[in-house]
N, C-alpha and C. Protein backbone atom coordinates (compact mmCIF):
# COMPACT_ATOMS: atom_id res chain seq x y z
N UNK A 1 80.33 147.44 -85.74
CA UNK A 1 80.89 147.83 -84.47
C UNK A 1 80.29 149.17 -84.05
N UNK A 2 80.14 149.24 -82.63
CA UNK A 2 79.74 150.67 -82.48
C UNK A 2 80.50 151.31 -82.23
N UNK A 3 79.78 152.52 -82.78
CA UNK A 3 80.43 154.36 -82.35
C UNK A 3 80.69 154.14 -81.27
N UNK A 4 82.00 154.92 -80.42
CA UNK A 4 82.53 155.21 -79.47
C UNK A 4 82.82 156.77 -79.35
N UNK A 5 82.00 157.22 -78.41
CA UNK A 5 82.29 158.87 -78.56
C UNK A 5 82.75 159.33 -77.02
N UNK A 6 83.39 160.37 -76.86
CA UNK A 6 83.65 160.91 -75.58
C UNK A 6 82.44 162.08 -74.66
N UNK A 7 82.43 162.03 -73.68
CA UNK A 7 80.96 162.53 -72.84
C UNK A 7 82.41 162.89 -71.83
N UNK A 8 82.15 164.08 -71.49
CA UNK A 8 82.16 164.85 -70.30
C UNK A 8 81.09 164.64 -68.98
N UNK A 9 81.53 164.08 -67.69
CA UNK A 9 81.00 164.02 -66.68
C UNK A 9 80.87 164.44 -65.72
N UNK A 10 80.22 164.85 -64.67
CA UNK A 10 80.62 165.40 -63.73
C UNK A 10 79.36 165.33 -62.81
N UNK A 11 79.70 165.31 -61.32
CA UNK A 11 78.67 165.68 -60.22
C UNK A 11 78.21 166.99 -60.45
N UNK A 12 76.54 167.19 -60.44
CA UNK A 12 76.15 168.48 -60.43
C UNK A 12 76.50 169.59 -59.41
N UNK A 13 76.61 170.77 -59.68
CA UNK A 13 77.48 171.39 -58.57
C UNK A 13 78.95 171.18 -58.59
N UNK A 14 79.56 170.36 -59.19
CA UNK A 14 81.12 169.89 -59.05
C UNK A 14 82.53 170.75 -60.36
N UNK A 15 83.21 171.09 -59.87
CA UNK A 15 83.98 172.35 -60.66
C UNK A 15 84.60 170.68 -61.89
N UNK A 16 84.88 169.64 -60.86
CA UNK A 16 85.70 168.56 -61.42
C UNK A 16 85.01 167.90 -62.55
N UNK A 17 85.70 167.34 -63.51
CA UNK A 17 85.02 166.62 -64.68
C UNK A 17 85.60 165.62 -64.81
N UNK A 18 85.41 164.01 -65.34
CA UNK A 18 86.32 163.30 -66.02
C UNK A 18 85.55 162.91 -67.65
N UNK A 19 86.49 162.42 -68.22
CA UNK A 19 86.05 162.30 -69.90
C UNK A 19 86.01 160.78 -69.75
N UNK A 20 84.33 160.21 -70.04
CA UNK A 20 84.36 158.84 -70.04
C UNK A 20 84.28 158.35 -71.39
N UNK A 21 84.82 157.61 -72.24
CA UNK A 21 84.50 157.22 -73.57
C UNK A 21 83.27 155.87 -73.54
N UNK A 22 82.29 156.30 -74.32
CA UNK A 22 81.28 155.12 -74.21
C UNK A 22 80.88 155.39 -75.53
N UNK A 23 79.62 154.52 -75.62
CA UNK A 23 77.95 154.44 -76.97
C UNK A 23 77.16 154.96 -76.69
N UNK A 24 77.06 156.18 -75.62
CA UNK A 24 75.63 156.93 -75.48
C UNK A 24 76.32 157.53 -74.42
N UNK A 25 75.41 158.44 -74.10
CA UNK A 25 75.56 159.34 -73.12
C UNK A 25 74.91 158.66 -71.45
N UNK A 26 74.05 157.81 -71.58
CA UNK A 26 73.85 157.15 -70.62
C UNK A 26 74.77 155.68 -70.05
N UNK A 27 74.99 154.91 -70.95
CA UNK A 27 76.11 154.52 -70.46
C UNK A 27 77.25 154.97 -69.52
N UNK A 28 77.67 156.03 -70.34
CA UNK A 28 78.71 156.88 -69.90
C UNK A 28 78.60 157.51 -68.56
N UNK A 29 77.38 158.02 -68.60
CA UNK A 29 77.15 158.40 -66.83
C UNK A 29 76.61 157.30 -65.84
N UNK A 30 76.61 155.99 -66.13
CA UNK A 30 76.16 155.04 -65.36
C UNK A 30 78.21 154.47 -65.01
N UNK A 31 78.95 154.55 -66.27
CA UNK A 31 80.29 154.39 -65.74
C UNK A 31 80.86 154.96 -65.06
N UNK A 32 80.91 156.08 -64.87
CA UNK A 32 80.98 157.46 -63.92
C UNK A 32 80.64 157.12 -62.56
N UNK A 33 78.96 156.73 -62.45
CA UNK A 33 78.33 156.48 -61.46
C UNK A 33 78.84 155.84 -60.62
N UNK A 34 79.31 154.32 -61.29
CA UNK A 34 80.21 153.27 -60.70
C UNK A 34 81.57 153.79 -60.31
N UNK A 35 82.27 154.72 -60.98
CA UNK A 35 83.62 155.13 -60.68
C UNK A 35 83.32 155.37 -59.05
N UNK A 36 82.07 156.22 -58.42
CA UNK A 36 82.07 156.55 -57.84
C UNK A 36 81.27 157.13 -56.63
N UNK A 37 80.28 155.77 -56.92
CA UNK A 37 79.70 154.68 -56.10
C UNK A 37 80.46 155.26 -54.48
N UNK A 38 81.72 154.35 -54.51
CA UNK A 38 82.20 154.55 -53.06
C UNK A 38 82.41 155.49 -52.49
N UNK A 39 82.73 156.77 -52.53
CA UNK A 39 83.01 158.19 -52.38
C UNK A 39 81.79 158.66 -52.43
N UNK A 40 80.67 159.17 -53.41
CA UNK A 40 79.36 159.32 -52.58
C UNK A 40 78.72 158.21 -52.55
N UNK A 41 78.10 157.67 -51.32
CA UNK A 41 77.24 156.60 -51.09
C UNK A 41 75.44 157.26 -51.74
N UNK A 42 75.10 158.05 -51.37
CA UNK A 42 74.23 158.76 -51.83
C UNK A 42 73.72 159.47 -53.21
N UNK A 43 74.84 159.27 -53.72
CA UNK A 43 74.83 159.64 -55.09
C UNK A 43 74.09 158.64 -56.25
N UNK A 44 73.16 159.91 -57.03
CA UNK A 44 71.83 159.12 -57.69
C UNK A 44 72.00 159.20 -59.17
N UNK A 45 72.01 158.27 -60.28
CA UNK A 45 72.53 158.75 -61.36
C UNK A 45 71.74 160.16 -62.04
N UNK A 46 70.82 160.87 -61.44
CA UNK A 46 70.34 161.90 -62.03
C UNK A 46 70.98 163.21 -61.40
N UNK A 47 72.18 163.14 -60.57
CA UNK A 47 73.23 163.74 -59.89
C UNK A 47 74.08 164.25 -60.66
N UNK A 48 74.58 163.32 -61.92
CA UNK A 48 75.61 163.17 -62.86
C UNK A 48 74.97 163.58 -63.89
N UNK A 49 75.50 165.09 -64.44
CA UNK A 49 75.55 165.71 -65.19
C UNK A 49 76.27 165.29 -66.73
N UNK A 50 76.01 164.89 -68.10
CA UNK A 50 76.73 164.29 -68.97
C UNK A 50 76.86 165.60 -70.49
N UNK A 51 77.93 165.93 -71.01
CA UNK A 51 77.91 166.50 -71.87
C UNK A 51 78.63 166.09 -73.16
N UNK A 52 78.33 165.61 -74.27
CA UNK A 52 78.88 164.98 -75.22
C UNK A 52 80.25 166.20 -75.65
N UNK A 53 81.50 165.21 -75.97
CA UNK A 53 82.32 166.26 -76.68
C UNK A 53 82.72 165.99 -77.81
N UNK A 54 82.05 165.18 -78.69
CA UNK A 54 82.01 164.14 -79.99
C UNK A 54 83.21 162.94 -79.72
N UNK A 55 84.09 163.00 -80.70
CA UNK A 55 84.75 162.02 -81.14
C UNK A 55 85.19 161.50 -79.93
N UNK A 56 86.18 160.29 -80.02
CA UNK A 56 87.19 159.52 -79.11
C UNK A 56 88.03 160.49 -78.63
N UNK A 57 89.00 160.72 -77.98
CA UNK A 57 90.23 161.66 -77.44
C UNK A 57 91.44 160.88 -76.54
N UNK A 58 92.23 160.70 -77.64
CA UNK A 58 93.79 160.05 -76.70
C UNK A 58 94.37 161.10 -76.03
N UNK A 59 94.53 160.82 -74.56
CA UNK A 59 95.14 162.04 -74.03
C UNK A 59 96.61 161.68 -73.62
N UNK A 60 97.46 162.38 -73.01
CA UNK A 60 98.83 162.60 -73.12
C UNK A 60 99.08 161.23 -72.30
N UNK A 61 98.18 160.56 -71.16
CA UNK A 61 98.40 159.57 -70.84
C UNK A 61 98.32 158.32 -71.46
N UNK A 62 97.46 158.51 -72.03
CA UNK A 62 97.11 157.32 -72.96
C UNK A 62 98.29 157.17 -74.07
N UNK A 63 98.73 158.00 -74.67
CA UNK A 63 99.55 158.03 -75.45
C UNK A 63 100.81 157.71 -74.99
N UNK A 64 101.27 158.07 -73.83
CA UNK A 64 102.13 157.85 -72.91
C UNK A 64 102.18 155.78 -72.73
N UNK A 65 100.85 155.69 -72.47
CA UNK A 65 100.87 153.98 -71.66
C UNK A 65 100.97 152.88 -73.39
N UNK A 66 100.55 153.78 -74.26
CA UNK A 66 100.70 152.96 -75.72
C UNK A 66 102.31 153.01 -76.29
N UNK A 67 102.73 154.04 -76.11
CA UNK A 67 104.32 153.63 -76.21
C UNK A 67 104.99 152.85 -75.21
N UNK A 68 104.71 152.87 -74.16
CA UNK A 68 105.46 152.19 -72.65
C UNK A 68 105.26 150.24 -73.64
N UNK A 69 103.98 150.32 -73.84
CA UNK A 69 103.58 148.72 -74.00
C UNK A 69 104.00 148.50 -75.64
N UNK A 70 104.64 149.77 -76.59
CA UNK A 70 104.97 149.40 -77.85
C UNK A 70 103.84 149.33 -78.97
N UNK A 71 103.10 149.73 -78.75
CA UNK A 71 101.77 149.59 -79.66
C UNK A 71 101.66 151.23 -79.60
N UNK A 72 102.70 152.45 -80.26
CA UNK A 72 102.39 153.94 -80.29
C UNK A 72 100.85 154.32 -81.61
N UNK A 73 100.85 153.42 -82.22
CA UNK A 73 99.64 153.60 -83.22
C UNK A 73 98.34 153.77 -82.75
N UNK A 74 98.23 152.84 -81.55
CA UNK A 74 96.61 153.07 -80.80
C UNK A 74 96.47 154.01 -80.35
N UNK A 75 94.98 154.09 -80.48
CA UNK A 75 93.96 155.30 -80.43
C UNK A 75 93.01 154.99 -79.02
N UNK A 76 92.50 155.78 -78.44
CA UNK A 76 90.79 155.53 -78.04
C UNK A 76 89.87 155.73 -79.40
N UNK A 77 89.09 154.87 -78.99
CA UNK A 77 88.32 154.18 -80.27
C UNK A 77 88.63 153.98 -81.06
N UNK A 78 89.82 153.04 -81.27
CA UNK A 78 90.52 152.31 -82.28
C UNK A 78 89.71 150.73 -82.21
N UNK A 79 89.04 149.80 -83.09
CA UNK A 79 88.77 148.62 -82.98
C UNK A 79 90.02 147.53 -82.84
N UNK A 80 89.26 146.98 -82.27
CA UNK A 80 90.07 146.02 -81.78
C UNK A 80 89.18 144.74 -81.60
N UNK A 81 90.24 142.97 -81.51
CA UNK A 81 89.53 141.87 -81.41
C UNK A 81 90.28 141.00 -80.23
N UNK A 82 89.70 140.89 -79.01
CA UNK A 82 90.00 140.31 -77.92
C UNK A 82 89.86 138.97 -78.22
N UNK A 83 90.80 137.85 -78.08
CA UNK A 83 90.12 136.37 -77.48
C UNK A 83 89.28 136.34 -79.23
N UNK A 84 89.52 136.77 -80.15
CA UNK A 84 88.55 136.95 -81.23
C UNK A 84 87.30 137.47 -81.30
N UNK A 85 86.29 138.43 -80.28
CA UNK A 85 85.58 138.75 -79.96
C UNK A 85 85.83 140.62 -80.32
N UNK A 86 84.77 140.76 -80.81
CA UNK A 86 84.87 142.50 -81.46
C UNK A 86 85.02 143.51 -80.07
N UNK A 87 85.56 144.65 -79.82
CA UNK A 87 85.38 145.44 -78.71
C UNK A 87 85.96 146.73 -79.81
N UNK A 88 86.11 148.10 -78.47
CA UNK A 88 86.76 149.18 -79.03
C UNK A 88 87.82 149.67 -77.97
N UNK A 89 89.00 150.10 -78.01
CA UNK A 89 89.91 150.54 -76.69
C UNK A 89 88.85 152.05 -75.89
N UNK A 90 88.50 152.20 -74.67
CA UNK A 90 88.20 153.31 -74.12
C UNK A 90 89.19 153.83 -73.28
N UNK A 91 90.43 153.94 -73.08
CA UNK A 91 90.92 154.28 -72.17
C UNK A 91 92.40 153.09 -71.75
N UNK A 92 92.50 153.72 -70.97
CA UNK A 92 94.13 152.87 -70.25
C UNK A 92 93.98 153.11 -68.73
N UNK A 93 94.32 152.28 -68.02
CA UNK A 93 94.27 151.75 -66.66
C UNK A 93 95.21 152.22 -65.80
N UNK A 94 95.55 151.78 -64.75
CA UNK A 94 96.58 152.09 -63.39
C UNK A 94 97.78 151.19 -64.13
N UNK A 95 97.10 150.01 -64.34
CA UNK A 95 98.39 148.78 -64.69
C UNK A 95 98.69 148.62 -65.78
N UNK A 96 99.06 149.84 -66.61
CA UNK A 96 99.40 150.47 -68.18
C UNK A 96 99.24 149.51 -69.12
N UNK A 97 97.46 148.62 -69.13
CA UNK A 97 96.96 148.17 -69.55
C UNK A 97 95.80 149.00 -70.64
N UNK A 98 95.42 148.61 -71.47
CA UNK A 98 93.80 149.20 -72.13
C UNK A 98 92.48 149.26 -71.59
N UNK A 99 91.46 149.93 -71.45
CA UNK A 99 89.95 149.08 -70.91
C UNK A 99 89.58 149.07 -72.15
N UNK A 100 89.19 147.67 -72.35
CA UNK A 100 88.48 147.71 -74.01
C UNK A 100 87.01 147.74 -73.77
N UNK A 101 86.48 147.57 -74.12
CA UNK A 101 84.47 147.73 -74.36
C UNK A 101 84.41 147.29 -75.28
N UNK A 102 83.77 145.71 -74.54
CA UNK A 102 83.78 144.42 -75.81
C UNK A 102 82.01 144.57 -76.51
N UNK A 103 81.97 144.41 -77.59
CA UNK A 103 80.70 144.76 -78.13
C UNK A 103 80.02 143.18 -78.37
N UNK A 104 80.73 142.23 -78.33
CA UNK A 104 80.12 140.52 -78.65
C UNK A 104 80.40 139.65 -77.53
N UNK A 105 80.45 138.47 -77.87
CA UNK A 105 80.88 137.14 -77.11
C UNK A 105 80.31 137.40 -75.35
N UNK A 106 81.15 136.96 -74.82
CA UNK A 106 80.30 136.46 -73.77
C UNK A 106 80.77 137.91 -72.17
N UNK A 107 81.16 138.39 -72.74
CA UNK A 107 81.56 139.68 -72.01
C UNK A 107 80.88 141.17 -73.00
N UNK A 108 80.01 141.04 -73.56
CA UNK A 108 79.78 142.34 -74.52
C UNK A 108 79.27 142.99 -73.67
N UNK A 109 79.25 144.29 -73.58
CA UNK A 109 78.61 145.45 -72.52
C UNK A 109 79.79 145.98 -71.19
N UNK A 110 80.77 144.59 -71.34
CA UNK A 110 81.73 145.11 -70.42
C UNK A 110 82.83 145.55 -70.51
N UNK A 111 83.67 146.72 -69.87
CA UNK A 111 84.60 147.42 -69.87
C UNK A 111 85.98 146.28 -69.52
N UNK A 112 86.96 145.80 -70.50
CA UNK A 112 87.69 144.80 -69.42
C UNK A 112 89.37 145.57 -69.41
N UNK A 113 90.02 144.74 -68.94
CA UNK A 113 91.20 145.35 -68.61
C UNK A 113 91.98 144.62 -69.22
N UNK A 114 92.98 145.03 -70.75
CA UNK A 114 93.79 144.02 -71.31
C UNK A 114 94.70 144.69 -72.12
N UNK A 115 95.96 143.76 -71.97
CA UNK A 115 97.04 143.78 -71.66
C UNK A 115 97.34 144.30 -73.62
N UNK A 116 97.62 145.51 -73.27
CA UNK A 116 98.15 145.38 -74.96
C UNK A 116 98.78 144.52 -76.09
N UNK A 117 99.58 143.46 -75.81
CA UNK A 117 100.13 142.81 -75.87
C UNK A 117 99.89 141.33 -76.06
N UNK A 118 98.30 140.92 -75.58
CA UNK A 118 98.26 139.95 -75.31
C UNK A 118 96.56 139.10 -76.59
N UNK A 119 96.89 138.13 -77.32
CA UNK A 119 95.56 138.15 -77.60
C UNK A 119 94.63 138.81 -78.21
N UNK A 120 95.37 140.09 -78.94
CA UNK A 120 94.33 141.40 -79.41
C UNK A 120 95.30 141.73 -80.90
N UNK A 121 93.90 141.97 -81.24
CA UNK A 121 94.25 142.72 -83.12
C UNK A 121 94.09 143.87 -83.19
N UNK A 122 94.43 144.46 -83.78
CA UNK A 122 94.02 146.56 -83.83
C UNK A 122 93.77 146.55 -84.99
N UNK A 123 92.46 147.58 -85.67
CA UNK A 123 92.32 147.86 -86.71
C UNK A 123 92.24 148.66 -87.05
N UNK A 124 92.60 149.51 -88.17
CA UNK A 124 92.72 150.79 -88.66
C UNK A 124 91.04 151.21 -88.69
N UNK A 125 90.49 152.22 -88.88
CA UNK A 125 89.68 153.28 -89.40
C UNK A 125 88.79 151.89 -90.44
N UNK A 126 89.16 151.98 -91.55
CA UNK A 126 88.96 151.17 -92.50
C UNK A 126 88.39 149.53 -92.17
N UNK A 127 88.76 149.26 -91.12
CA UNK A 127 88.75 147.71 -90.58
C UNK A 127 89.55 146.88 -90.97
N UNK A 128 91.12 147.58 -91.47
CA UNK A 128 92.19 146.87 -92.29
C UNK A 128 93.20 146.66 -90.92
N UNK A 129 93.76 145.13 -90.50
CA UNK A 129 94.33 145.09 -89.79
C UNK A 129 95.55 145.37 -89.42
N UNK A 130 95.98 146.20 -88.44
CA UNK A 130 97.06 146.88 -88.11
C UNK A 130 98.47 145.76 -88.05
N UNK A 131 97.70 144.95 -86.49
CA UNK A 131 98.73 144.18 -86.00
C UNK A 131 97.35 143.29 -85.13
N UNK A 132 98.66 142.17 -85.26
CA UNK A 132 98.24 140.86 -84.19
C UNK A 132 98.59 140.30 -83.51
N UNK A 133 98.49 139.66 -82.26
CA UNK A 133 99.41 139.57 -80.68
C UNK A 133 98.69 138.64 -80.79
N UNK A 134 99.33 137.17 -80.77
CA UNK A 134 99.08 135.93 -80.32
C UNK A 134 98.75 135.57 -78.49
């Protein structure tokens, strides 16, 4: 499974940052890019400034949307198995869902939106399984 690390982003010139969790630093500013695509139309990915800040980072929201859904153990970059297909959690959504970043099967490379609850295994550090949601 791959490393999942956190990158600091931001428009050059821009005081604002967001923390994207990806596998490289280019990824990460191409997700960015897309965040925000619509707001600058003009905006070129060599615009987007990327600064690694190592590890994964659960922030107060995230931690927040993992108790709401009952799963308080998850992490960003905790592994996980969608549909049986390998991914890693990056984040949590509007609809106090996960975005996982599936690494296999027929969605690998993509960020998806899923339901804590539903279909997914969590695995410890170790690759020893936490829990499993039918």
């Amino acid at each position: 499974m791959a490393d999942v690390r956190a990158y600091e982003c931001r428009v050059k010139g821009s005081e604002y940052a967001s923390t994207i969790h990806s596998t490289s630093a280019s990824k990460a500013r191409y997700r960015y890019f897309l965040d925000l695509d619509d707001c600058y139309p003009d905006l070129r990915l060599i615009d987007i400034e990327v600064r690694s800040l190592g590890g994964p980072r659960s922030d107060a929201e995230f931690m927040r949307t993992a108790r709401y859904r009952g799963v308080e153990f998850a992490r960003v970059g905790m592994a996980v198995k969608v549909g049986g297909y390998d991914g890693a959690i990056v984040g949590k959504n509007s609809s106090a869902n996960f975005d996982v970043l599936m690494f296999a099967g027929p969605w690998a490379g993509v960020v998806m939106n899923v339901h804590p609850n539903t279909e997914i295994q969590y695995f410890d550090a170790s690759g020893v399984e936490i829990k499993a949601v039918a």
